[in-house]
Protein backbone atom coordinates (compact mmCIF):
# COMPACT_ATOMS: atom_id res chain seq x y z
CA UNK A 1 125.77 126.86 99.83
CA UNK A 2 126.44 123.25 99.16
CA UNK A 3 125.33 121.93 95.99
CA UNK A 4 124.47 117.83 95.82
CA UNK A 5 126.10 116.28 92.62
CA UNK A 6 124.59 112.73 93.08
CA UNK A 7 122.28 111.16 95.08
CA UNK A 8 121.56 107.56 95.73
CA UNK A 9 118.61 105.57 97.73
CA UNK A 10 119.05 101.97 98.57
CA UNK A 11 115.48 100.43 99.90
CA UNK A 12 114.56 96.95 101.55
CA UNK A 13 111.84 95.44 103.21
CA UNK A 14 112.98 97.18 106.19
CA UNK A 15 114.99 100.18 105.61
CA UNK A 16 115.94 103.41 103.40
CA UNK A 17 119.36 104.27 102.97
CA UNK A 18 120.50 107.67 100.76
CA UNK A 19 123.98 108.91 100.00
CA UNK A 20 124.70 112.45 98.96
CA UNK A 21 128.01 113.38 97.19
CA UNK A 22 129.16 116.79 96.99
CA UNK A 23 132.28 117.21 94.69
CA UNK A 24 131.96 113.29 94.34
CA UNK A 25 133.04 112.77 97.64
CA UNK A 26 130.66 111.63 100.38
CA UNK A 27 128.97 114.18 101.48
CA UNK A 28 126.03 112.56 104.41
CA UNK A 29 124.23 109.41 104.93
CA UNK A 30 120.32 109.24 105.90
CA UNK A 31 119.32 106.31 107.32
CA UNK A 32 115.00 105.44 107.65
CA UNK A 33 113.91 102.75 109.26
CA UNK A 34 110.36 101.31 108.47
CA UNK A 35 108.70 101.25 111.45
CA UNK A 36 109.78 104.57 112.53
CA UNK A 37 109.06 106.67 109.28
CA UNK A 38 105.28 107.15 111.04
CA UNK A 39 106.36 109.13 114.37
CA UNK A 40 107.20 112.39 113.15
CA UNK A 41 103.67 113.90 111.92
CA UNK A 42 100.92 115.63 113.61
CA UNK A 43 98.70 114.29 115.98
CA UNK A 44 95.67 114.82 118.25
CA UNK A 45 96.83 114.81 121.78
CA UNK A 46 95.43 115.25 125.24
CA UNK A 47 97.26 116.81 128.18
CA UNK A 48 97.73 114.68 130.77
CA UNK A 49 100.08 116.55 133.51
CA UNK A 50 101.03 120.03 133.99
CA UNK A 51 104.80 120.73 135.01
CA UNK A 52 104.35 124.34 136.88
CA UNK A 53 107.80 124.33 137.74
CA UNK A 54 109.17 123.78 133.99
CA UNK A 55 106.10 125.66 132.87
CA UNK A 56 105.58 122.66 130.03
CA UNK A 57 102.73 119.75 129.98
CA UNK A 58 102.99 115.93 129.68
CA UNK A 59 101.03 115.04 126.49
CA UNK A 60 99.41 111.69 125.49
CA UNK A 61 99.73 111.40 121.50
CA UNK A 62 98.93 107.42 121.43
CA UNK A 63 102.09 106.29 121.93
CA UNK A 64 103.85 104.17 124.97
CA UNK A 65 105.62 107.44 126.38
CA UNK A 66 104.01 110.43 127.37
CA UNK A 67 105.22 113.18 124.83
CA UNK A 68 106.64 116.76 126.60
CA UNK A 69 105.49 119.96 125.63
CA UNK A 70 106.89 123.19 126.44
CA UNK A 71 104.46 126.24 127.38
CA UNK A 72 106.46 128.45 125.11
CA UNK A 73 105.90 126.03 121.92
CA UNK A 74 101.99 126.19 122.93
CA UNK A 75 99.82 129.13 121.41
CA UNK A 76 97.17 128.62 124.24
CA UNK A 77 97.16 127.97 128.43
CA UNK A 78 97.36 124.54 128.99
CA UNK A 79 94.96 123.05 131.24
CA UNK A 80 95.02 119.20 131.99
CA UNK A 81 92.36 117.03 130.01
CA UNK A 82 92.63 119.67 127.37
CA UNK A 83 92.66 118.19 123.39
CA UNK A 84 95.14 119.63 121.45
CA UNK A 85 96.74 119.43 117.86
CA UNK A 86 100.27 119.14 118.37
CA UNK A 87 103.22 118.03 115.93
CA UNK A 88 106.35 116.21 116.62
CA UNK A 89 109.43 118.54 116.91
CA UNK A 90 112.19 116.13 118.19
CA UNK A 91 111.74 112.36 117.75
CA UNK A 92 112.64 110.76 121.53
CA UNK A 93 116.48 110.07 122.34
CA UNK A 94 117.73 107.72 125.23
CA UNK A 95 115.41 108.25 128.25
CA UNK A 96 113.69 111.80 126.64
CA UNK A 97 110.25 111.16 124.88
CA UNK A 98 109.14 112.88 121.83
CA UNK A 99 109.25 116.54 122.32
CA UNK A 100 106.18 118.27 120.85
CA UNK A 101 105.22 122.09 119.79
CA UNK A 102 101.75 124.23 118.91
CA UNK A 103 103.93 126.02 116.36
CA UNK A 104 102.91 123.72 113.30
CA UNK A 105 104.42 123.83 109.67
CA UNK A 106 104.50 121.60 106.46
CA UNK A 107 107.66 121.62 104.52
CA UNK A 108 107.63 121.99 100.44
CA UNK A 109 109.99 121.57 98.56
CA UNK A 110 110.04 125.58 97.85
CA UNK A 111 107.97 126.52 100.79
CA UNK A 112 107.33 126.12 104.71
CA UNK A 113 103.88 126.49 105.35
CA UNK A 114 103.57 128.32 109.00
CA UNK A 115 99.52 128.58 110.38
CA UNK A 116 98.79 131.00 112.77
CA UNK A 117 101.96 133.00 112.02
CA UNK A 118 100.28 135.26 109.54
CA UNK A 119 103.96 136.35 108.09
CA UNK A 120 106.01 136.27 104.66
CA UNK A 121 109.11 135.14 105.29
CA UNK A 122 112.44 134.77 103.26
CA UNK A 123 115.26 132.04 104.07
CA UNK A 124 118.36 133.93 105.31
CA UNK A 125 120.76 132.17 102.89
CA UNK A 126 118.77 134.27 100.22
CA UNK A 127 121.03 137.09 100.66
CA UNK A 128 120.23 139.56 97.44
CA UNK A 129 117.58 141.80 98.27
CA UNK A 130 116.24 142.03 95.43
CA UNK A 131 115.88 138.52 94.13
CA UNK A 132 114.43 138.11 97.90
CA UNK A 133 111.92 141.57 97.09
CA UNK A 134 111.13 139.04 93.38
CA UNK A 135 110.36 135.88 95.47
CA UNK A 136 108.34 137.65 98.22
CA UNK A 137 106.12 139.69 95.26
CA UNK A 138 105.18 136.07 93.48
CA UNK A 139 102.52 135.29 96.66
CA UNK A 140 100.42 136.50 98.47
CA UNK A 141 99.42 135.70 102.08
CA UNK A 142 96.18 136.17 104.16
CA UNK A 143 95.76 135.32 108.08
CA UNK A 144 95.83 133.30 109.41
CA UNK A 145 98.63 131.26 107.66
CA UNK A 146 102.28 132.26 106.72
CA UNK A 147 104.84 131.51 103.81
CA UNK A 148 108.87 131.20 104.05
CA UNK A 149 110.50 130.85 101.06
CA UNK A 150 113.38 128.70 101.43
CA UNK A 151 116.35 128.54 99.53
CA UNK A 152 115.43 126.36 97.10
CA UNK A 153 112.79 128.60 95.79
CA UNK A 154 115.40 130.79 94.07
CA UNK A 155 115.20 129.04 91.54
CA UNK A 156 111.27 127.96 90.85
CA UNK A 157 108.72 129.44 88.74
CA UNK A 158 106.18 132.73 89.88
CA UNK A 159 103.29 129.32 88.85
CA UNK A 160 105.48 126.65 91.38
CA UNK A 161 105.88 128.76 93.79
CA UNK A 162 102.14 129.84 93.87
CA UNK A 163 100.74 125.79 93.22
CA UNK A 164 103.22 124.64 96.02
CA UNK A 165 101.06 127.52 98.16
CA UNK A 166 98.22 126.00 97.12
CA UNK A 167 98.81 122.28 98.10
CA UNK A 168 100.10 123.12 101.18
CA UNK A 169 96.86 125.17 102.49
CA UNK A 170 94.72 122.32 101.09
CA UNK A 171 96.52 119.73 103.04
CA UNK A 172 96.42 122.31 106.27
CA UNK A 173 92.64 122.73 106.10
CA UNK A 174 92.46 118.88 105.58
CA UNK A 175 94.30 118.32 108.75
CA UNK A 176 92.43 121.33 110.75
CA UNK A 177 89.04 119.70 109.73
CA UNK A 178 90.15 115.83 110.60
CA UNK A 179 91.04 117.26 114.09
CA UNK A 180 87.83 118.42 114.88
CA UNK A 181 86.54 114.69 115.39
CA UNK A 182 89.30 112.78 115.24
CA UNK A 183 89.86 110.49 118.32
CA UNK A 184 93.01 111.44 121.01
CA UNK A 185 95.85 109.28 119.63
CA UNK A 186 95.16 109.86 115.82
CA UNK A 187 98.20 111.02 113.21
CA UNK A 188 96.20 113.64 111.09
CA UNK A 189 99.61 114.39 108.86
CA UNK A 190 103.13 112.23 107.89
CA UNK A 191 106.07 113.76 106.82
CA UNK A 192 107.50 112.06 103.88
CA UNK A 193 109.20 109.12 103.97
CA UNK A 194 113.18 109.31 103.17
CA UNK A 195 113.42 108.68 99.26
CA UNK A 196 110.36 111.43 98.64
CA UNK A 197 112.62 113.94 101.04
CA UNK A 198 115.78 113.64 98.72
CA UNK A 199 113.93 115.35 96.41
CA UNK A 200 112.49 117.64 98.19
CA UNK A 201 115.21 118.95 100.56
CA UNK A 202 118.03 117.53 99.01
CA UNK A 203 118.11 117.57 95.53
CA UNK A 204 119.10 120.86 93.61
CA UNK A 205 119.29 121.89 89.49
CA UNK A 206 123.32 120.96 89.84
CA UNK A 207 122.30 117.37 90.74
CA UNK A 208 122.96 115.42 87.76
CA UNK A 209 121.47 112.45 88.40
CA UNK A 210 119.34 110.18 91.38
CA UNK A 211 119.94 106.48 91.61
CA UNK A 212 117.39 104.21 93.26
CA UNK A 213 117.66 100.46 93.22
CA UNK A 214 113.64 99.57 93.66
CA UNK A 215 111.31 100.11 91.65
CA UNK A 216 108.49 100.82 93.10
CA UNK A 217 110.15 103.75 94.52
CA UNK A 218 111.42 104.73 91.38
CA UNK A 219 108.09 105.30 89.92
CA UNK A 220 106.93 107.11 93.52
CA UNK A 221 109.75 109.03 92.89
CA UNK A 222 109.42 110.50 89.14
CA UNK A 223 105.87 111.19 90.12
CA UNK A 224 106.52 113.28 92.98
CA UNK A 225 108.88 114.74 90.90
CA UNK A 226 106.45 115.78 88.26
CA UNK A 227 104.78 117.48 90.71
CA UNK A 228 107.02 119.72 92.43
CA UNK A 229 110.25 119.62 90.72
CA UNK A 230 109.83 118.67 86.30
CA UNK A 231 113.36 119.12 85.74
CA UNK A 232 114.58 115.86 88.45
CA UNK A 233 112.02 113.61 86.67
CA UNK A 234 114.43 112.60 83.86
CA UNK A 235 117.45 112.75 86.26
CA UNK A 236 116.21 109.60 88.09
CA UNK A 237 117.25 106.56 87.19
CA UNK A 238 116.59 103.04 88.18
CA UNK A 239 119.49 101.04 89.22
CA UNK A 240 119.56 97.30 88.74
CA UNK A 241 123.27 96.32 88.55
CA UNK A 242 124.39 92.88 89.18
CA UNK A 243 126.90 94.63 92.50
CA UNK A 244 124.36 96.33 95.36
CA UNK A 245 124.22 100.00 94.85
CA UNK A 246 125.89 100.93 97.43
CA UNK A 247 128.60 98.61 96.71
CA UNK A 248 129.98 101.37 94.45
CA UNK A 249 132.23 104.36 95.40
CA UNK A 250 133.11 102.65 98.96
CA UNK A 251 129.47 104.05 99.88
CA UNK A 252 129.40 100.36 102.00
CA UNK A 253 132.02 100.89 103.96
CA UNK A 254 131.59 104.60 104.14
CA UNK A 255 128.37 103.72 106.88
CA UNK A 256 130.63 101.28 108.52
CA UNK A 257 133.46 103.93 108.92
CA UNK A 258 131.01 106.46 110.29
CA UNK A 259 130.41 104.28 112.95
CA UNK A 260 133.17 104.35 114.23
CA UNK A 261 134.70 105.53 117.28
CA UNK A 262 138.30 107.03 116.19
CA UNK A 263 139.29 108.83 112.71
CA UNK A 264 142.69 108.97 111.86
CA UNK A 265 144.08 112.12 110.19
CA UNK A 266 146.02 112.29 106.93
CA UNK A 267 149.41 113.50 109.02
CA UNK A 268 149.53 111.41 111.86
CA UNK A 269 147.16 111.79 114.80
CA UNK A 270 143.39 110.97 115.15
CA UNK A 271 139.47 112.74 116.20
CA UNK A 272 137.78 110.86 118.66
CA UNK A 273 134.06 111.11 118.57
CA UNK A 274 131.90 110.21 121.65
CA UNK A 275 128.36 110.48 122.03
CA UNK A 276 125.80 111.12 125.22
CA UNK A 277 122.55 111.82 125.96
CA UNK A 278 123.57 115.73 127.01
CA UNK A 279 126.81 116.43 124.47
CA UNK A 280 129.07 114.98 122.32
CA UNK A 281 132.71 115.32 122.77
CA UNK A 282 135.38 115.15 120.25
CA UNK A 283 138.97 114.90 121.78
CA UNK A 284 141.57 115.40 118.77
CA UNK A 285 145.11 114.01 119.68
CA UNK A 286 148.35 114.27 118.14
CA UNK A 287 150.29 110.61 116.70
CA UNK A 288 152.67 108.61 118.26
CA UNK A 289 155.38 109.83 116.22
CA UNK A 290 155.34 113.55 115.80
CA UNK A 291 157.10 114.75 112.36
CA UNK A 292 160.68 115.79 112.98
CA UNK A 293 162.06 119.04 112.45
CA UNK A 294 158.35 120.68 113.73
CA UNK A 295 158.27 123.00 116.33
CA UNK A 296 155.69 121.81 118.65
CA UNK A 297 153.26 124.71 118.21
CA UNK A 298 153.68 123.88 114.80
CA UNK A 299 152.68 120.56 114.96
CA UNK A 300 149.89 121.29 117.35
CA UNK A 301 148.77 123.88 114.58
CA UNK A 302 149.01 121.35 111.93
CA UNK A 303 146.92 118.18 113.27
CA UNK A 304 144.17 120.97 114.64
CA UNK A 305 143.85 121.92 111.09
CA UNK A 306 143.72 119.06 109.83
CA UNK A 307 141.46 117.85 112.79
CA UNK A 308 138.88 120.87 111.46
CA UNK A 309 138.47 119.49 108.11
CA UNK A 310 137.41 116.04 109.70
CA UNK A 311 135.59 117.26 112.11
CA UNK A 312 133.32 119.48 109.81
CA UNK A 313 133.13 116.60 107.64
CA UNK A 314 132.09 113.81 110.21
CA UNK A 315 129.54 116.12 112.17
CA UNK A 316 127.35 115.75 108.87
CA UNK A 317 128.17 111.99 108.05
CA UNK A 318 126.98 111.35 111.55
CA UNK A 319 124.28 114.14 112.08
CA UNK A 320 125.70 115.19 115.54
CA UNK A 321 123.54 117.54 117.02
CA UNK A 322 123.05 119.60 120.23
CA UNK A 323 126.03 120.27 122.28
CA UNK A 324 129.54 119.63 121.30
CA UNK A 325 132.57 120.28 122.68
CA UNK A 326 135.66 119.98 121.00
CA UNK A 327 139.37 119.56 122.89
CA UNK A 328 141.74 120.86 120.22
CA UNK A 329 145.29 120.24 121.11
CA UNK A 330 146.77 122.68 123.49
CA UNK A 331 147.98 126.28 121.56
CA UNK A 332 149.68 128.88 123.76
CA UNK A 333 149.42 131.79 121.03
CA UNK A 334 146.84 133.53 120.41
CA UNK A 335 147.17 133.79 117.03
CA UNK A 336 147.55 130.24 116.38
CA UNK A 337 144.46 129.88 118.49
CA UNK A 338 142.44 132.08 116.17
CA UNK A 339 143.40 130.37 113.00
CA UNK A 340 142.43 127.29 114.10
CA UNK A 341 139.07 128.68 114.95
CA UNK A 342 138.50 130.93 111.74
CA UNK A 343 139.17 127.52 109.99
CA UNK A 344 136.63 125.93 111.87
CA UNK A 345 133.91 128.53 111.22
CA UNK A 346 134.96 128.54 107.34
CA UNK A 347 134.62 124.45 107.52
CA UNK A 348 131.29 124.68 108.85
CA UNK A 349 130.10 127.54 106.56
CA UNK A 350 128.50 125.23 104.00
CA UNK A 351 126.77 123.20 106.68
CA UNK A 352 123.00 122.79 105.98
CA UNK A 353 122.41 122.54 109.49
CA UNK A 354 122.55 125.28 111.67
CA UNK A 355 125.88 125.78 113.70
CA UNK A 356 126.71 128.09 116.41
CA UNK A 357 130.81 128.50 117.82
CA UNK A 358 132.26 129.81 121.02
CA UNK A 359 135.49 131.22 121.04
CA UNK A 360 138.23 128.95 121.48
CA UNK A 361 139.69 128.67 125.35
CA UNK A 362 143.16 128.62 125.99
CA UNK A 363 142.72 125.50 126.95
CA UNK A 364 142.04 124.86 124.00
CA UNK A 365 138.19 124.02 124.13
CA UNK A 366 135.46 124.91 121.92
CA UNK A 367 131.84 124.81 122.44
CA UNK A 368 129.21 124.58 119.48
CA UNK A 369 125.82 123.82 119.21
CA UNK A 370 124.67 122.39 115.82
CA UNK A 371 120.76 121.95 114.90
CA UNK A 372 119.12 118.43 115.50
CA UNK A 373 117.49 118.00 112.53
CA UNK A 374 117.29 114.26 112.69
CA UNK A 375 118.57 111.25 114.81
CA UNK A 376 122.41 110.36 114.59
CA UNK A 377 123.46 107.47 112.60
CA UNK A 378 124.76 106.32 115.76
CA UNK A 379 121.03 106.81 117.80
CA UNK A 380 119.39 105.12 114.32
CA UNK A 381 122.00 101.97 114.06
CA UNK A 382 122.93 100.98 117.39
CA UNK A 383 122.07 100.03 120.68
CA UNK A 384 123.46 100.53 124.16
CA UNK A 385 125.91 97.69 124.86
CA UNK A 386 124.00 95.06 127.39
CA UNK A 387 127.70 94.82 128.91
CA UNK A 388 128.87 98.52 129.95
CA UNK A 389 125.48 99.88 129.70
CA UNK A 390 126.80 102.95 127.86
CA UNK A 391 130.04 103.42 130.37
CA UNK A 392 132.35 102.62 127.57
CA UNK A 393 134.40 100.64 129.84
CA UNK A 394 133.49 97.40 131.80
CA UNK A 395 135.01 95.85 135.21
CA UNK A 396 137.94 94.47 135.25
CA UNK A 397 138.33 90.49 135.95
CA UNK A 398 139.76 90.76 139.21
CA UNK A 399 137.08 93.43 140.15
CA UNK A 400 134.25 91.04 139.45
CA UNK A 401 135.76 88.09 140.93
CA UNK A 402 135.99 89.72 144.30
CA UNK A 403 132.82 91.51 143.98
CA UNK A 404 131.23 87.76 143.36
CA UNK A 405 133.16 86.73 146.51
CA UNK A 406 131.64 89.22 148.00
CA UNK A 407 127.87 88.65 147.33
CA UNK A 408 128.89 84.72 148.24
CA UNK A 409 129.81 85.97 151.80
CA UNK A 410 126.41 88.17 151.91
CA UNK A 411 124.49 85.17 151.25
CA UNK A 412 125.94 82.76 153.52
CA UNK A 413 124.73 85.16 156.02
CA UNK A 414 121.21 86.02 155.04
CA UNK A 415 120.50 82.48 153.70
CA UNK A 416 120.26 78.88 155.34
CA UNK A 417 121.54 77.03 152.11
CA UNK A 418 123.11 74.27 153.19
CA UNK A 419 125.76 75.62 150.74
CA UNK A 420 126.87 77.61 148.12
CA UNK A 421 127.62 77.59 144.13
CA UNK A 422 129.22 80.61 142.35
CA UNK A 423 127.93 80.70 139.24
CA UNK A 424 130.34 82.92 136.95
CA UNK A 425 131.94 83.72 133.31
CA UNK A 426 134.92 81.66 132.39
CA UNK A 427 137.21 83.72 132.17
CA UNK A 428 136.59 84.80 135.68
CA UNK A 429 136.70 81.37 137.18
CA UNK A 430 139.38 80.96 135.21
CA UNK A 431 141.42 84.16 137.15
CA UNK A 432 139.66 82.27 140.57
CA UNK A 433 141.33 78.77 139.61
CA UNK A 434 145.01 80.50 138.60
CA UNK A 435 145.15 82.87 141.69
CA UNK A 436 142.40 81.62 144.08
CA UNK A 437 142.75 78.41 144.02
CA UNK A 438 142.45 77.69 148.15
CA UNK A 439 140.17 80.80 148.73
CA UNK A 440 136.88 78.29 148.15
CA UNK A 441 138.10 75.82 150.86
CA UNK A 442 139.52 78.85 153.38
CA UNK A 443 135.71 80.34 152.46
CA UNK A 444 133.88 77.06 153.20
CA UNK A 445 135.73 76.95 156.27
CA UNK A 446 134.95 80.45 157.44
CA UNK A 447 131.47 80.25 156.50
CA UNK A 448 131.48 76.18 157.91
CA UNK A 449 129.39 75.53 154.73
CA UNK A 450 130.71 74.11 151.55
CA UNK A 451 131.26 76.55 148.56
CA UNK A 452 132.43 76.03 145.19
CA UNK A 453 132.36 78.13 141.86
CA UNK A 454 131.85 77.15 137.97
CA UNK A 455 132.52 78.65 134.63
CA UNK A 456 129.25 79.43 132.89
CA UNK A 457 129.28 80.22 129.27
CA UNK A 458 125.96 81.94 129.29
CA UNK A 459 127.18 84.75 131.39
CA UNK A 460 129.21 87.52 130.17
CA UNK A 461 132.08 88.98 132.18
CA UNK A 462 130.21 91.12 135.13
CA UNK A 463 127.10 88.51 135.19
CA UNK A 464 127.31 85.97 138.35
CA UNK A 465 124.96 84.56 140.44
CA UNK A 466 124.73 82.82 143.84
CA UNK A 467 122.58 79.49 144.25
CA UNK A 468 122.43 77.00 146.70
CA UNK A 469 124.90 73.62 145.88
């Protein structure tokens, strides 16, 4: 299991940033924004459409998208009008709302709290029976509710372990009894915001220290530490260095890398990282100059395993979640093919999140399916490019020029302008005026109508308009 060495939190008005270095290399980067912190929670919803042929329900929850709920993460029939309690599973990505599920739970730091799963439960990375047989005697669970112990509880007190219980019913029957009035719309429960969830899901005993650089979370911080964790509280420490805190260790340029498109690797060659709504792809590609002397099954061999190091590495940095499909350079042997693969499942063995693997085609493809457990740094910093509108490419200028020729010729016919102005980017009139130059006067002939067409700097390359001259 991978142990955190260091942990630091950056915090402004706006956002919360936190770094986490395993072997005092970067390890991942969580990214908060403000005005998002509030959506994941639990909420009092109403059911506003049935979906009989996904056998799921529409669900209003108060916010501007309807929230989607699938009959299998509902303990009850759904009937439309119904009020429900429901908690946010998945925040919404691209053009997919919030997904939502019935099957509720609030995370401790030693403990997942599971109501109406009357079950105790031991994390799966607790391997030892019988330090799983010690954990499981320290509590003691009545139905409704359920406890899983999770990993961190290995090493917590018989007393934490039982006052973690505690608070977590308490705050349960809070929520349970808010619902009861509480209007359709209303958050009963919050999950913590980022710089609380270092220490609670992040932070182990190896972690030597945790640097935050306000101090108002500082304090917020030791005192949730006190709480569920004594031995952090002394561990944090405030930060108020003349450089930004994340100026040290390349941590800076670290977010801008893993933003990024391409990632070179050490020997020559590079991963290539691309992100959709259904998968992501990585394509990894050999260099432009191949080392000498290799055999080429060699070299493919080489830059795939040194594509599976970067790969497992990156998938974290970036949270990629879902589907993902990797094209590993083509290996004809079979034995190659499985080293490469056996690499990849050892890479991804320490992964927190959890990762499932295909076998490896011989066409060198591999299909994986890592957990979403929280928006890609991608989803969280960027937006879809008002240009290419997420193609990746956009036209080229000849392609637009004619197209705008094009919608001139259109309007002509449709519209009794007296005549017409092409209104375009420059560097497309620019391509009009170099290798067009009679087409306006052959066009105002043809359409017996004057027409004419200007640069625009307002309008980026595929933006044009026709209006009357």
């Amino acid at each position: 299991m991978t142990t955190v060495d260091l942990i630091r939190v950056n915090m402004t008005a706006h956002e919360t940033r936190a770094v986490l270095f395993v072997n005092k290399k970067i390890h991942a980067l969580h990214v908060q924004r403000h005005n998002r912190q509030a959506l994941q929670g639990i909420y009092k919803g109403r059911v506003r459409r049935l979906l009989p042929a996904l056998n799921a329900a529409f669900i209003d929850i108060g916010r501007s998208r309807l929230a989607f709920l699938s009959q299998k993460d509902a303990r009850v029939p759904l009937r439309v009008h119904d009020e429900i309690l429901v908690q946010v599973s998945k925040e919404s990505l691209g053009q997919k709302g919030m997904r939502l599920t019935m099957a509720y739970h609030l995370i401790g730091r030693y403990l997942i709290l599971t109501p109406h799963v009357p079950a105790l439960r031991c994390s799966q990375k607790i391997r030892d029976a019988t330090l799983r047989e010690r954990l499981m005697a320290s509590l003691t669970v009545s139905a409704p509710h359920g406890m899983i112990l999770r990993t961190a509880a290995v090493n917590a007190t018989p007393a934490l372990l039982q006052a973690e219980q505690k608070q977590l019913e308490n705050t349960w029957q809070t929520v349970f009894a808010a619902a009861q009035t509480a209007a359709v719309g209303t958050q009963l429960y919050s999950e913590l915001p980022l710089a609380l969830r270092c220490l609670r899901d992040m932070a182990a005993d190896t972690t030597t220290y945790i640097e935050v650089d306000h101090a108002q979370t500082y304090q917020q911080m030791r005192e949730y530490a006190a709480r569920v964790a004594p031995f952090l509280v002394d561990r944090i420490i405030y930060y108020d260095g003349k450089l930004p805190l994340f100026d040290l260790d390349n941590v800076e340029s670290a977010w801008t890398a893993a933003l990024q498109r391409s990632v070179c690797l050490p020997g020559g060659g590079h991963v290539v990282f691309d992100q959709t709504e259904a998968m992501v792809t990585i394509d990894v590609n050999t260099g432009a100059t191949p080392a000498k002397r290799v055999p080429k099954q060699n070299q493919a061999l080489m830059t795939n395993l040194a594509a599976v190091a970067v790969i497992a590495r990156e998938v974290q940095l970036r949270n990629l979640g879902g589907i993902i499909v990797i094209d590993f350079i083509d290996m004809q042997d079979a034995t190659t093919r499985d080293t490469v693969l056996h690499a990849l499942h050892a890479a991804l063995r320490e992964d927190s999140a959890y990762t499932e693997i295909s076998e490896l085609t011989r066409l060198g493809l591999v299909q994986m399916t890592r957990k979403r457990t929280r928006e890609s740094l991608q989803n969280v910093l960027c937006e879809t490019c008002p240009t290419c509108e997420r193609r990746g490419v956009i036209k080229s200028i000849p392609t637009v020029a004619y197209e705008a020729i094009r919608a001139v010729q259109r309007a002509a016919a449709s519209l009794a302008w007296q005549g017409l102005r092409l209104c375009v980017a420059p560097e497309v009139a620019a391509f009009l005026d170099q290798y067009e130059a009679d087409l306006a006067g052959k066009l105002s002939e043809q359409l017996q109508k004057p027409v004419k067409w200007q640069a625009d700097a307002r309008y980026a390359r595929e933006k044009y308009d026709v209006l009357p001259l």
